[in-house]
PDB file of N, CA and C in Angstrom:
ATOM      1  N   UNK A   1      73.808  87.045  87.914  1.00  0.00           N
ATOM      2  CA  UNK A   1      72.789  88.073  87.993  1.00  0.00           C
ATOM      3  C   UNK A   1      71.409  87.432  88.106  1.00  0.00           C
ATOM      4  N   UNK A   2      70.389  88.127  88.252  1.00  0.00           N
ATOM      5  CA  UNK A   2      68.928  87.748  88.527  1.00  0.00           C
ATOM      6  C   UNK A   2      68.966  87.061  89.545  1.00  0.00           C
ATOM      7  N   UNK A   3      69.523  87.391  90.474  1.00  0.00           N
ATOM      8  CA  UNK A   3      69.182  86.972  92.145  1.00  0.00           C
ATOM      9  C   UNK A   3      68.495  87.413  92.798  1.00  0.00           C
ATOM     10  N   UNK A   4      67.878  87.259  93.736  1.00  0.00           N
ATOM     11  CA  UNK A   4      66.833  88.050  94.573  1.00  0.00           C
ATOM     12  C   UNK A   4      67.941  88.933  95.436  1.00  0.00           C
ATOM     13  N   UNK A   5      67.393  89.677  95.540  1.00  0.00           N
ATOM     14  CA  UNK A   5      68.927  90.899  95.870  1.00  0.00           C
ATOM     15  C   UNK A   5      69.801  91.258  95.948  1.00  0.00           C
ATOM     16  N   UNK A   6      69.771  90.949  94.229  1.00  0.00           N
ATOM     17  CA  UNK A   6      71.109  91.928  93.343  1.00  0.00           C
ATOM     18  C   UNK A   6      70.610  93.112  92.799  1.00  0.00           C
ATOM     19  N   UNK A   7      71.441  94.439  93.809  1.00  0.00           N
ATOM     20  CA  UNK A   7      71.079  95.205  93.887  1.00  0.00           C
ATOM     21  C   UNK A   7      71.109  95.824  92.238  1.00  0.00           C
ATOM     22  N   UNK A   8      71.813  95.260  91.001  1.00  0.00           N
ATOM     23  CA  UNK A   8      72.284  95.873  89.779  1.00  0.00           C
ATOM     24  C   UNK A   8      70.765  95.820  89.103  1.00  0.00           C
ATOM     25  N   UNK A   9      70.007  94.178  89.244  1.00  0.00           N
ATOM     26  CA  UNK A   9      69.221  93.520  88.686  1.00  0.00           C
ATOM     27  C   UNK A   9      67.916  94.625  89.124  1.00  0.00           C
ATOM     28  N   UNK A  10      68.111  95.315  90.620  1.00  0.00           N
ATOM     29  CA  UNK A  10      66.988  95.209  90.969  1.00  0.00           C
ATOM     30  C   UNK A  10      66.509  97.123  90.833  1.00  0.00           C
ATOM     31  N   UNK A  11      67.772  97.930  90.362  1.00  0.00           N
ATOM     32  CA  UNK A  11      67.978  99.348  90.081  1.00  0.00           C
ATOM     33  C   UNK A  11      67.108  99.856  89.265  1.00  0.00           C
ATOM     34  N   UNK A  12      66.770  99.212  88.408  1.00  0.00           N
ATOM     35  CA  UNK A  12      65.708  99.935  86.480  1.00  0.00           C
ATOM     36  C   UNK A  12      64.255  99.872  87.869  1.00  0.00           C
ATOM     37  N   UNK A  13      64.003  98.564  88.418  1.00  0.00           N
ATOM     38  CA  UNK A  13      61.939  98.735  88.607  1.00  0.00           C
ATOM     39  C   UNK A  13      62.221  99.905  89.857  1.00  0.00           C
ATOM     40  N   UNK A  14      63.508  99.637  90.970  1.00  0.00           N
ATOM     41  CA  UNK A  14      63.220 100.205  91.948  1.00  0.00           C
ATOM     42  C   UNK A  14      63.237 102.085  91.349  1.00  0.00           C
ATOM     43  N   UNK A  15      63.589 102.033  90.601  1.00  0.00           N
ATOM     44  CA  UNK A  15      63.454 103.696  90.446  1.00  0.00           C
ATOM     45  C   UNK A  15      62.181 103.792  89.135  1.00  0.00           C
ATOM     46  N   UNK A  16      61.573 102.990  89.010  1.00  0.00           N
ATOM     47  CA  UNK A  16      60.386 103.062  88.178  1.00  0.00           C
ATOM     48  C   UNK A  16      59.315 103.031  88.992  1.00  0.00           C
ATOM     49  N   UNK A  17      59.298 102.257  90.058  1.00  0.00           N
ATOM     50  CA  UNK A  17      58.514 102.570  90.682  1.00  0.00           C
ATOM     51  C   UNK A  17      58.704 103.576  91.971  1.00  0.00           C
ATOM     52  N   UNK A  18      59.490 104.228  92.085  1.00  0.00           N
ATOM     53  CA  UNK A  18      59.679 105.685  93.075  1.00  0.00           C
ATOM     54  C   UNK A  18      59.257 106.248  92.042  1.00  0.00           C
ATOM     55  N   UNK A  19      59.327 106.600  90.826  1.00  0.00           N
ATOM     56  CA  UNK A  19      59.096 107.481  90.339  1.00  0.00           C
ATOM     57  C   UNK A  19      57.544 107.755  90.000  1.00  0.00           C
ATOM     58  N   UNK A  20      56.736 106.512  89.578  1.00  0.00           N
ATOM     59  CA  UNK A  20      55.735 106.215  89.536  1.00  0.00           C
ATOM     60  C   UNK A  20      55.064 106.801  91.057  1.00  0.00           C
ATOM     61  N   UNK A  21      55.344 106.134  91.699  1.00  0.00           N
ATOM     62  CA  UNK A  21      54.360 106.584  93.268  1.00  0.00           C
ATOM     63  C   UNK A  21      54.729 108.283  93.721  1.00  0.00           C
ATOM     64  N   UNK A  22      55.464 109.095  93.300  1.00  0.00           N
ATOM     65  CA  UNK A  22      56.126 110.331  93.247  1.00  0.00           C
ATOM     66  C   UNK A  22      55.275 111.274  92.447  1.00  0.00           C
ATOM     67  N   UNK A  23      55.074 110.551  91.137  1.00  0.00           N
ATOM     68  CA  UNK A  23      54.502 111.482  90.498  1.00  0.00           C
ATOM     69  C   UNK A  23      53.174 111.799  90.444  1.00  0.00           C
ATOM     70  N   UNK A  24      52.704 110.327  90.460  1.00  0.00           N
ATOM     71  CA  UNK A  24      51.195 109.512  90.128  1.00  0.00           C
ATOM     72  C   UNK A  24      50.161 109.465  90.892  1.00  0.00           C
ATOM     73  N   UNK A  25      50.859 108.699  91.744  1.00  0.00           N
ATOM     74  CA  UNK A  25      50.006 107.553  92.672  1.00  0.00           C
ATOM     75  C   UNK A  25      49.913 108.219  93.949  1.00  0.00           C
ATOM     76  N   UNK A  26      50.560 108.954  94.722  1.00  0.00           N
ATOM     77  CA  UNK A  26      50.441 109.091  95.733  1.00  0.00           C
ATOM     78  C   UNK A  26      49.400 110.609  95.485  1.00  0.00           C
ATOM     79  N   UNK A  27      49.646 111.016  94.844  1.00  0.00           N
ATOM     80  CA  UNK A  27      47.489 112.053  94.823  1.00  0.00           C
ATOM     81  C   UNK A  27      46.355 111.695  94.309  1.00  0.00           C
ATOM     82  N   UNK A  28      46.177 110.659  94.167  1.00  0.00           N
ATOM     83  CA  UNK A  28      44.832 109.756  93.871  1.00  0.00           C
ATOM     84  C   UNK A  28      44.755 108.634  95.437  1.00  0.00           C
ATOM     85  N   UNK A  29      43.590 108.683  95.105  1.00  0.00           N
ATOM     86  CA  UNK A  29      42.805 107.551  96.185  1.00  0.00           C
ATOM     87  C   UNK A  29      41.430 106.799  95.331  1.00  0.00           C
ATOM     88  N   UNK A  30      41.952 105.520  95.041  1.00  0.00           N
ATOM     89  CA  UNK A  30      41.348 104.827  94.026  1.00  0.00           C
ATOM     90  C   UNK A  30      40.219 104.123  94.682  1.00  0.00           C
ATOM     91  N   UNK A  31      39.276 104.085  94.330  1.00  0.00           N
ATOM     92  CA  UNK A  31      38.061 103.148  94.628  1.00  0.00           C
ATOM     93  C   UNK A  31      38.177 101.716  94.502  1.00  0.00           C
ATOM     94  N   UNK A  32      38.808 101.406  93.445  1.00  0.00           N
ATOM     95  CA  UNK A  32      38.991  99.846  92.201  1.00  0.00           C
ATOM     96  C   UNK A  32      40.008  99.920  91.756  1.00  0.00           C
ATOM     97  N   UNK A  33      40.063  98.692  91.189  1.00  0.00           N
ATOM     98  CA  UNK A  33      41.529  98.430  90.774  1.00  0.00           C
ATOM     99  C   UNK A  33      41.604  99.073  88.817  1.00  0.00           C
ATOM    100  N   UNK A  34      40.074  98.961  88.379  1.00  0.00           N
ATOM    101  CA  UNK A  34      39.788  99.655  87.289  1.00  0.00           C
ATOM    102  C   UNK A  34      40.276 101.465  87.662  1.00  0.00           C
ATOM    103  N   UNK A  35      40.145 102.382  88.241  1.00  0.00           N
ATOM    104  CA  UNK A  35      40.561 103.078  88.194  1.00  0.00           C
ATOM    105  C   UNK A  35      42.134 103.196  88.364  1.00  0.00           C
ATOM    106  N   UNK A  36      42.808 102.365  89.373  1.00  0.00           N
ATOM    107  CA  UNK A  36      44.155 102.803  88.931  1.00  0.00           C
ATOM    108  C   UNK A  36      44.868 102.561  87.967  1.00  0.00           C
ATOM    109  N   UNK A  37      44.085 101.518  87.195  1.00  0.00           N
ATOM    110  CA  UNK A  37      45.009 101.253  85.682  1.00  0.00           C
ATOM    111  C   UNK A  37      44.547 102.180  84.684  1.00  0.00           C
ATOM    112  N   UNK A  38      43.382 102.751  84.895  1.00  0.00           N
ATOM    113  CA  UNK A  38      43.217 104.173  84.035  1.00  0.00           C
ATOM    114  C   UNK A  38      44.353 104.714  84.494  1.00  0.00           C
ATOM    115  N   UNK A  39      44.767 105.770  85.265  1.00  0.00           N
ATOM    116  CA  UNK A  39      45.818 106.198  86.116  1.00  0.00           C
ATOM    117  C   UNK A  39      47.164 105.816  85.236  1.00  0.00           C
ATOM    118  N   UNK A  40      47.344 104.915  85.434  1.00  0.00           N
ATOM    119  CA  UNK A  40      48.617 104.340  84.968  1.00  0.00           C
ATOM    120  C   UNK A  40      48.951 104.190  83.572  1.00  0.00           C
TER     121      UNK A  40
END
């Protein structure tokens, strides 16, 4: 395990981050990188 594309290893971020850009991220338009970690 922990290979670069093992798909088991790679399941928990890839749906953390769909979910993240789904909920979050994709209706903001950030100026700085300070605002999207408010955001987050």
């Amino acid at each position: 395990m922990s290979r670069k594309g093992h798909c088991y290893d790679n399941a928990p971020m890839e749906s953390f981050w769909g979910t993240l850009k789904n909920e979050s991220l994709s209706h903001y338009r950030f100026n700085n990188r300070d605002e999207a970690i408010s955001v987050i």
